[in-house]
N, C-alpha and C. Protein backbone atom coordinates (compact mmCIF):
# COMPACT_ATOMS: atom_id res chain seq x y z
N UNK A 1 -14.49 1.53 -11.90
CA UNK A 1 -13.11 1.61 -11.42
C UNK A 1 -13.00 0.84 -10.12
N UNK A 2 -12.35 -0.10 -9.78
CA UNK A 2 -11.79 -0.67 -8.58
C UNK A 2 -11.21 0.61 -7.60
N UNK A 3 -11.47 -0.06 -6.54
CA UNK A 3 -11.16 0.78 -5.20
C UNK A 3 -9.55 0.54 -5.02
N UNK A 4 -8.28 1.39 -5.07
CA UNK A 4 -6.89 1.49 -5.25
C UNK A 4 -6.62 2.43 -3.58
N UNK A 5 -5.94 2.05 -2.82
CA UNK A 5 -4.73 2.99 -2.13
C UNK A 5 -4.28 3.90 -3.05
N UNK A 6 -4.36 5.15 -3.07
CA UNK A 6 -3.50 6.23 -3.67
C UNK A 6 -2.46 7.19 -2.61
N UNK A 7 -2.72 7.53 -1.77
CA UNK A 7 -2.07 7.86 -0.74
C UNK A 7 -1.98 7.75 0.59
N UNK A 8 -1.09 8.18 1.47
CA UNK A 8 -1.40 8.25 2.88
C UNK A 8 -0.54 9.05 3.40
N UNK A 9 -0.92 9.89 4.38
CA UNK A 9 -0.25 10.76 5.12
C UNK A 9 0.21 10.28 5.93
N UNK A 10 2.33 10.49 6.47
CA UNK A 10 2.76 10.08 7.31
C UNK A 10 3.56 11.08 8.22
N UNK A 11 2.73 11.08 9.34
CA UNK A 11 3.47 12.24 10.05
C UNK A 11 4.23 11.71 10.87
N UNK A 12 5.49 13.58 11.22
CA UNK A 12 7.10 12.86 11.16
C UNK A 12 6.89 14.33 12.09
N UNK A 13 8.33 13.96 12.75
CA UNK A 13 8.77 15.30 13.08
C UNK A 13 9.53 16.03 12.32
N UNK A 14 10.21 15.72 11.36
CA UNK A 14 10.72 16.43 9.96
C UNK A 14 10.37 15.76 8.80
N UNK A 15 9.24 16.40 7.88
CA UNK A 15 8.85 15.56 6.75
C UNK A 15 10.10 15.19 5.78
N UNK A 16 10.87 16.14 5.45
CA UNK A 16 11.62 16.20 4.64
C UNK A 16 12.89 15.06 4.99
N UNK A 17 12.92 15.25 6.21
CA UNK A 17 14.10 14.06 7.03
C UNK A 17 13.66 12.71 6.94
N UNK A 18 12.27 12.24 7.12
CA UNK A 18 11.61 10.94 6.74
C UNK A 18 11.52 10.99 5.77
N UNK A 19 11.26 11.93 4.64
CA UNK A 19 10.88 10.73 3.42
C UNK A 19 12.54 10.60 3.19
N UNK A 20 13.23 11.41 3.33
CA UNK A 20 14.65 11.38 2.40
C UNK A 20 15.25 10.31 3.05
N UNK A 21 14.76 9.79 4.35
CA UNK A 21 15.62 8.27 5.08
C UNK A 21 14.30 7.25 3.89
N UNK A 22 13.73 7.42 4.18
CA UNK A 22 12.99 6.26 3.10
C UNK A 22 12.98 5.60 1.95
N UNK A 23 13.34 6.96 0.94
CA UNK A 23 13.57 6.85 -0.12
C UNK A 23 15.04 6.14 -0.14
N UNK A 24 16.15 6.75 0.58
CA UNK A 24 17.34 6.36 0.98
C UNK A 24 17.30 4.87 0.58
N UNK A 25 16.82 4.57 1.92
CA UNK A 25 16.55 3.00 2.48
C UNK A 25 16.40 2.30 0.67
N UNK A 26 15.18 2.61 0.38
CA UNK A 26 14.20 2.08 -0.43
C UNK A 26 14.84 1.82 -1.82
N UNK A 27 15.51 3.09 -2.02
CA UNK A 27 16.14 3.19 -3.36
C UNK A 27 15.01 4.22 -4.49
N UNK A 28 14.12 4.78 -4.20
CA UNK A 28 13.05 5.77 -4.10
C UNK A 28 13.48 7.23 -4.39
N UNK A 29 12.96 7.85 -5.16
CA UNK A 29 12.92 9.56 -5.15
C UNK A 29 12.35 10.17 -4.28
N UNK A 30 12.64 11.52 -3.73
CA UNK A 30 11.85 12.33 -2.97
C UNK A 30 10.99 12.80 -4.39
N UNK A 31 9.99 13.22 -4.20
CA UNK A 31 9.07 13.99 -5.10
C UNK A 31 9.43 15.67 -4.82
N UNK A 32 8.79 16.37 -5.62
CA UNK A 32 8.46 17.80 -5.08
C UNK A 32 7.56 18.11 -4.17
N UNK A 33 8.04 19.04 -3.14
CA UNK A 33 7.04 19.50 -1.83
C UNK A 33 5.99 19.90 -2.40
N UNK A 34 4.46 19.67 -1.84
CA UNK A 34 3.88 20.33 -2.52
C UNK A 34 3.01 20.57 -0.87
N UNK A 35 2.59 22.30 -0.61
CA UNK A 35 2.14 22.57 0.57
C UNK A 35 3.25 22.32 1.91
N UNK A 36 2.48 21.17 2.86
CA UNK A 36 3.47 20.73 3.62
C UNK A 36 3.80 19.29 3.53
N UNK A 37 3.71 18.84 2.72
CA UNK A 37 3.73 17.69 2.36
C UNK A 37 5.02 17.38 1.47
N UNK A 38 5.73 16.34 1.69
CA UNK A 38 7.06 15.69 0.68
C UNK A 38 6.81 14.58 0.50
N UNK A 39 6.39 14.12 -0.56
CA UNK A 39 6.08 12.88 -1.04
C UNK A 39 7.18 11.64 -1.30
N UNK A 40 6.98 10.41 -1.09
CA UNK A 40 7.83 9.43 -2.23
C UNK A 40 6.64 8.70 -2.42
N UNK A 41 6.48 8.37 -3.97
CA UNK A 41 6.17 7.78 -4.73
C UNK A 41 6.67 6.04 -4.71
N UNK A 42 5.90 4.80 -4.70
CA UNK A 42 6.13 4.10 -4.74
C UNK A 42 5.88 3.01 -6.45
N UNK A 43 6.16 2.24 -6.78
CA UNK A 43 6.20 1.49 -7.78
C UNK A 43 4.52 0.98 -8.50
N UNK A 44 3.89 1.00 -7.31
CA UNK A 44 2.21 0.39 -7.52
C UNK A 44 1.17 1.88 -7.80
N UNK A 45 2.37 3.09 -7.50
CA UNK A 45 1.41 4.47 -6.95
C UNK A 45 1.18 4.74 -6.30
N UNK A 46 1.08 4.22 -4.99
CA UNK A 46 0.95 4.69 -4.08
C UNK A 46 1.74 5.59 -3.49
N UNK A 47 1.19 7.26 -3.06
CA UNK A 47 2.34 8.31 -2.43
C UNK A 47 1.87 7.80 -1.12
N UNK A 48 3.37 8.18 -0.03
CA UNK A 48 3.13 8.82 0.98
C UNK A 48 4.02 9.79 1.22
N UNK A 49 2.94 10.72 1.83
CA UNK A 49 3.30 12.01 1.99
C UNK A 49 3.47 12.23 3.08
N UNK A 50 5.05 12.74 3.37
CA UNK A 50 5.24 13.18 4.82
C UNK A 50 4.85 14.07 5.21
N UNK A 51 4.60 14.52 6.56
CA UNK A 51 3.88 15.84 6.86
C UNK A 51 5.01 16.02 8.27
N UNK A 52 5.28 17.20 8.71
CA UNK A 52 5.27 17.88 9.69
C UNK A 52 4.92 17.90 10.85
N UNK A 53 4.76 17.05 11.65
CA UNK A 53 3.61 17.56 13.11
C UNK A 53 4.24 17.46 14.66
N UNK A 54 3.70 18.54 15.05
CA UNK A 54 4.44 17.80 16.81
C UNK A 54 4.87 16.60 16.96
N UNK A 55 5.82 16.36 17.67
CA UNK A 55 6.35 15.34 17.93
C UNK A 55 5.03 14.35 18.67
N UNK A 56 4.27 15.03 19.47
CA UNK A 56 3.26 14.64 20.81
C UNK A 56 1.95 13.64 19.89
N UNK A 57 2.24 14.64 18.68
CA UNK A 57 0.45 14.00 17.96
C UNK A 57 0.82 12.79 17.15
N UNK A 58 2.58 12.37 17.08
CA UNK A 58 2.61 11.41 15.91
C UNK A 58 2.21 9.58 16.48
N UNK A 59 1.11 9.35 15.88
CA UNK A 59 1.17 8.22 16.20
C UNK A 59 1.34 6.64 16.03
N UNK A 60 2.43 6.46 16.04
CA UNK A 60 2.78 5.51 15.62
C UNK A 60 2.52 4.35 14.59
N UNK A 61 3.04 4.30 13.49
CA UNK A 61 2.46 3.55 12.12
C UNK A 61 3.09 2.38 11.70
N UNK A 62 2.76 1.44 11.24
CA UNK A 62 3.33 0.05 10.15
C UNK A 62 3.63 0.37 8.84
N UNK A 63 4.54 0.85 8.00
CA UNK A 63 4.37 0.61 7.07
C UNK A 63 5.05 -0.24 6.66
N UNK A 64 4.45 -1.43 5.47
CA UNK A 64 5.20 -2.23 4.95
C UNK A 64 5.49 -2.65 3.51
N UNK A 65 6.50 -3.06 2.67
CA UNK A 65 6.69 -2.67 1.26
C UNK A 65 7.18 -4.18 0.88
N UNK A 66 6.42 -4.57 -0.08
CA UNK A 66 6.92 -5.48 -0.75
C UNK A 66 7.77 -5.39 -2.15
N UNK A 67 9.23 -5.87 -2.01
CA UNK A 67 10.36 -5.78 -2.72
C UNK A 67 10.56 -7.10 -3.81
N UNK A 68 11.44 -6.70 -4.38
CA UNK A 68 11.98 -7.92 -4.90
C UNK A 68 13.17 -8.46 -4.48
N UNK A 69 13.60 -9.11 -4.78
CA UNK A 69 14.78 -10.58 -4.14
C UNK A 69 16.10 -9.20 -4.60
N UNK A 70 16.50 -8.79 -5.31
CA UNK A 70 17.39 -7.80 -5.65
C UNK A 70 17.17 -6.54 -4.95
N UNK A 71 16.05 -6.07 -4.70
CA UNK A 71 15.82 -4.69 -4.32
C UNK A 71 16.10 -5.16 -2.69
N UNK A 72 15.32 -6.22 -2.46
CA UNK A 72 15.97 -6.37 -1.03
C UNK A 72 17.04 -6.75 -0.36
N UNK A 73 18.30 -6.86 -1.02
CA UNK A 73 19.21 -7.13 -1.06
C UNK A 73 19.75 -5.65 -1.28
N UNK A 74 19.17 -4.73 -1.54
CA UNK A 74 20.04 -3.17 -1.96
C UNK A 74 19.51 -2.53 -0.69
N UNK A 75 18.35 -2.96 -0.34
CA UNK A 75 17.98 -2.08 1.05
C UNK A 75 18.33 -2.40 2.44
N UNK A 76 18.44 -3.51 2.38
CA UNK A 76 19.38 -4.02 3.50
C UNK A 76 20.66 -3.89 4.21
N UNK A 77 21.26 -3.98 2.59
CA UNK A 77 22.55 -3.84 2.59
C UNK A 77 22.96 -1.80 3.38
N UNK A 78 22.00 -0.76 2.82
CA UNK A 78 21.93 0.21 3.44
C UNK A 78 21.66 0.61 4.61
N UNK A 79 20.77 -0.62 4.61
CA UNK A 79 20.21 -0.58 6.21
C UNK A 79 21.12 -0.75 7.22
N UNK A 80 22.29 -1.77 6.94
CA UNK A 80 23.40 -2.08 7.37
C UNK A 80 24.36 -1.08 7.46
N UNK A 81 24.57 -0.34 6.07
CA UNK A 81 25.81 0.53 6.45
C UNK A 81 24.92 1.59 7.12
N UNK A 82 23.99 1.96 7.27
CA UNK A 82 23.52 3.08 8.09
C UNK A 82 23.70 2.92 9.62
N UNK A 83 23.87 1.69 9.54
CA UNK A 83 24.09 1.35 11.81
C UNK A 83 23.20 1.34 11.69
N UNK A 84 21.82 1.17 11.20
CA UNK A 84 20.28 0.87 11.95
C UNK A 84 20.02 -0.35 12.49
N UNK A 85 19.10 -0.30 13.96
CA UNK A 85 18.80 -1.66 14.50
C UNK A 85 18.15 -2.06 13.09
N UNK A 86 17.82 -3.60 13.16
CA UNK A 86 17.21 -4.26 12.10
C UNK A 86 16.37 -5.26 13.15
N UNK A 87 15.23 -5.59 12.87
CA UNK A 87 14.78 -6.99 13.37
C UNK A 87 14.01 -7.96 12.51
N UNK A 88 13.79 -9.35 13.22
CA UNK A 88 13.14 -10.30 12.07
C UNK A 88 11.52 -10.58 12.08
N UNK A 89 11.84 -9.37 13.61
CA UNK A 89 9.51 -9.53 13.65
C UNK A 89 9.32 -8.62 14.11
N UNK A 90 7.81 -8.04 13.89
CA UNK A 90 7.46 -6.68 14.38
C UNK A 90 7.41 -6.35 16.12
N UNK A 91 7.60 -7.35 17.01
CA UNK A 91 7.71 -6.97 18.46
C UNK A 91 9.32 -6.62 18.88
N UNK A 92 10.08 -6.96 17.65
CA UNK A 92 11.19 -6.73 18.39
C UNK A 92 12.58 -7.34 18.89
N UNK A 93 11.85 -8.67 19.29
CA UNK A 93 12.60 -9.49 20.02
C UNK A 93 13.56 -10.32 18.97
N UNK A 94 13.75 -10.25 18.29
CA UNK A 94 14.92 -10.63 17.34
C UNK A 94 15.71 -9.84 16.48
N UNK A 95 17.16 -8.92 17.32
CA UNK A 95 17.46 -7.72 16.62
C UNK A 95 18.25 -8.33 15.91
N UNK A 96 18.85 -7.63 14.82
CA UNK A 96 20.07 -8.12 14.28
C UNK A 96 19.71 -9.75 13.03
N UNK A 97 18.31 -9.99 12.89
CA UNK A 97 18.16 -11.14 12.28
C UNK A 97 16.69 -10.65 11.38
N UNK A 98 17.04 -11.20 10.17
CA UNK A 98 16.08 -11.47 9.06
C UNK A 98 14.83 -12.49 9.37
N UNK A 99 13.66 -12.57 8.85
CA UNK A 99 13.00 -13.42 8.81
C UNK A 99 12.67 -14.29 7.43
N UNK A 100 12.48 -15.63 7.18
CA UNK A 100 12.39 -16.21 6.00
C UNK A 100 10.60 -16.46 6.06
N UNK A 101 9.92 -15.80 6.16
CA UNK A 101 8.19 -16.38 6.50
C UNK A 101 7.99 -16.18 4.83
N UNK A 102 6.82 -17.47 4.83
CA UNK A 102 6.09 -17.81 3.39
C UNK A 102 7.36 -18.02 2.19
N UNK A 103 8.31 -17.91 2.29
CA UNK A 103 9.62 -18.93 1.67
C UNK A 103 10.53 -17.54 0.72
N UNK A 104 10.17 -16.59 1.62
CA UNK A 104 10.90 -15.09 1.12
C UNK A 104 11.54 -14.77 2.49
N UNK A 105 11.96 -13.14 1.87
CA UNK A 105 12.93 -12.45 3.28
C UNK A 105 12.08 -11.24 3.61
N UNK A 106 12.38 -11.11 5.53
CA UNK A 106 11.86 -9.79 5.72
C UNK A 106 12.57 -9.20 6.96
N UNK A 107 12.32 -8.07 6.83
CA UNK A 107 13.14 -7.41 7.93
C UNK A 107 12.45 -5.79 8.53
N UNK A 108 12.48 -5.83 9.41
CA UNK A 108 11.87 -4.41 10.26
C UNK A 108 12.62 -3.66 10.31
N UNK A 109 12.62 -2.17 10.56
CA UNK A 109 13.44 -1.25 11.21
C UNK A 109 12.65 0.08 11.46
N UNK A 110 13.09 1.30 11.91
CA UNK A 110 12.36 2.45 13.11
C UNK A 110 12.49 3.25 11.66
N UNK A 111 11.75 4.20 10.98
CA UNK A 111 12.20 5.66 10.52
C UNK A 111 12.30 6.80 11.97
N UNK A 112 12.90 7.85 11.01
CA UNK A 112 13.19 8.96 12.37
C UNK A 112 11.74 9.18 13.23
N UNK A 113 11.14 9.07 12.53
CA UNK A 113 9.56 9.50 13.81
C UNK A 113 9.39 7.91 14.78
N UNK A 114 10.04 6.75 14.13
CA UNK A 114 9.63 6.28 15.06
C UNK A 114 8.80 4.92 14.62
N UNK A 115 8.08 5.08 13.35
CA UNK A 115 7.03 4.43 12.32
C UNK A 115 7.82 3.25 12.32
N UNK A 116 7.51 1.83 12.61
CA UNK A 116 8.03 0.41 11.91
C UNK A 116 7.98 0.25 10.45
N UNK A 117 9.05 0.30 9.94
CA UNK A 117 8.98 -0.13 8.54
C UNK A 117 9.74 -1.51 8.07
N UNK A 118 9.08 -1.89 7.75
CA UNK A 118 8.96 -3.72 7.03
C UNK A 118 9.27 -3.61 5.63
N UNK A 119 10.40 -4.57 4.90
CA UNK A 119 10.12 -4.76 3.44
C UNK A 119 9.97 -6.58 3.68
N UNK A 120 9.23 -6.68 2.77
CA UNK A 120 9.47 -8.40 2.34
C UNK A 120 9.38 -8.79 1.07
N UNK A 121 10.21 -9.96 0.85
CA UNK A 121 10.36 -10.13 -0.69
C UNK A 121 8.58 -11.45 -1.16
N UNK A 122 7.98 -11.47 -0.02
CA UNK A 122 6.97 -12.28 0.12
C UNK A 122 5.38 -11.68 0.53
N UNK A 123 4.64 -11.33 -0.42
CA UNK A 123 3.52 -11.37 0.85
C UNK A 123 2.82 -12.62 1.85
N UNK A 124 2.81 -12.03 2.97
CA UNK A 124 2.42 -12.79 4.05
C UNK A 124 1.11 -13.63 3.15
N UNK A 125 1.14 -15.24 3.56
CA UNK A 125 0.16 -15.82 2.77
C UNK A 125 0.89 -16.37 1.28
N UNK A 126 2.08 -15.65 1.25
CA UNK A 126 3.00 -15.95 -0.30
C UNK A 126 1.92 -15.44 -1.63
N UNK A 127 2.35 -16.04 -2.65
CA UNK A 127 2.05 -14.90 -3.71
C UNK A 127 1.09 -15.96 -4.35
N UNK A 128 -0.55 -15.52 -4.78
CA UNK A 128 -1.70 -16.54 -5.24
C UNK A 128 -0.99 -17.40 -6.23
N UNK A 129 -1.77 -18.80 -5.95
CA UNK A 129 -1.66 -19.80 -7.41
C UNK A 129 -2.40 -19.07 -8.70
């Protein structure tokens, strides 16, 4: 069996409040709680599972999702009517603007804990010959 990502724990100050902005965003189901954990399920399998934790212990994460040319065009567009900052690179300094890197689209924005979340319709490097 090849070595796969199957999950990752993402702690929030309300699990249930992050995944449900994610899924939101994403176009994604919440899963069923299971313990303290609220999952969304992604397209490749990969869960992440939100968790619960002091605000003090959360430390700050990347996550990033590669979309398609349509899907990113549906999450954006939410991203927009939600009033969320948006940016075109992970430091910041370009709010309000998309990025076109490797000949696709990408865009940043905060979930409620705080976590950078990235979709791009490209992986960085573009997609193998």
């Amino acid at each position: 069996m090849s070595v796969e990502l199957n999950h990752t724990i993402v702690s929030a100050r309300d699990n249930r409040e992050s995944a449900e902005f994610l899924a939101d965003v994403l176009g994604l189901e919440v899963g069923t709680e299971w313990g303290p954990f609220v999952p969304v399920a992604t397209a490749n399998g990969v869960t992440l599972d939100f968790a619960t934790v002091p605000e003090a212990s959360i430390a700050l994460q990347h996550y990033a999702f590669l979309v398609s040319e349509p899907e990113f065009d549906r999450a954006y567009a939410r991203i927009k009517e939600l009033g969320l900052t948006y940016y075109a690179d992970p430091h910041r300094k370009h709010p309000g603007e998309i990025n076109h890197n490797d000949g696709g689209r990408g865009v940043y924005f905060l979930d409620p804990a705080g976590h950078a979340m990235e979709i791009i319709t490209r992986p960085y490097g573009g997609f193998p010959s």
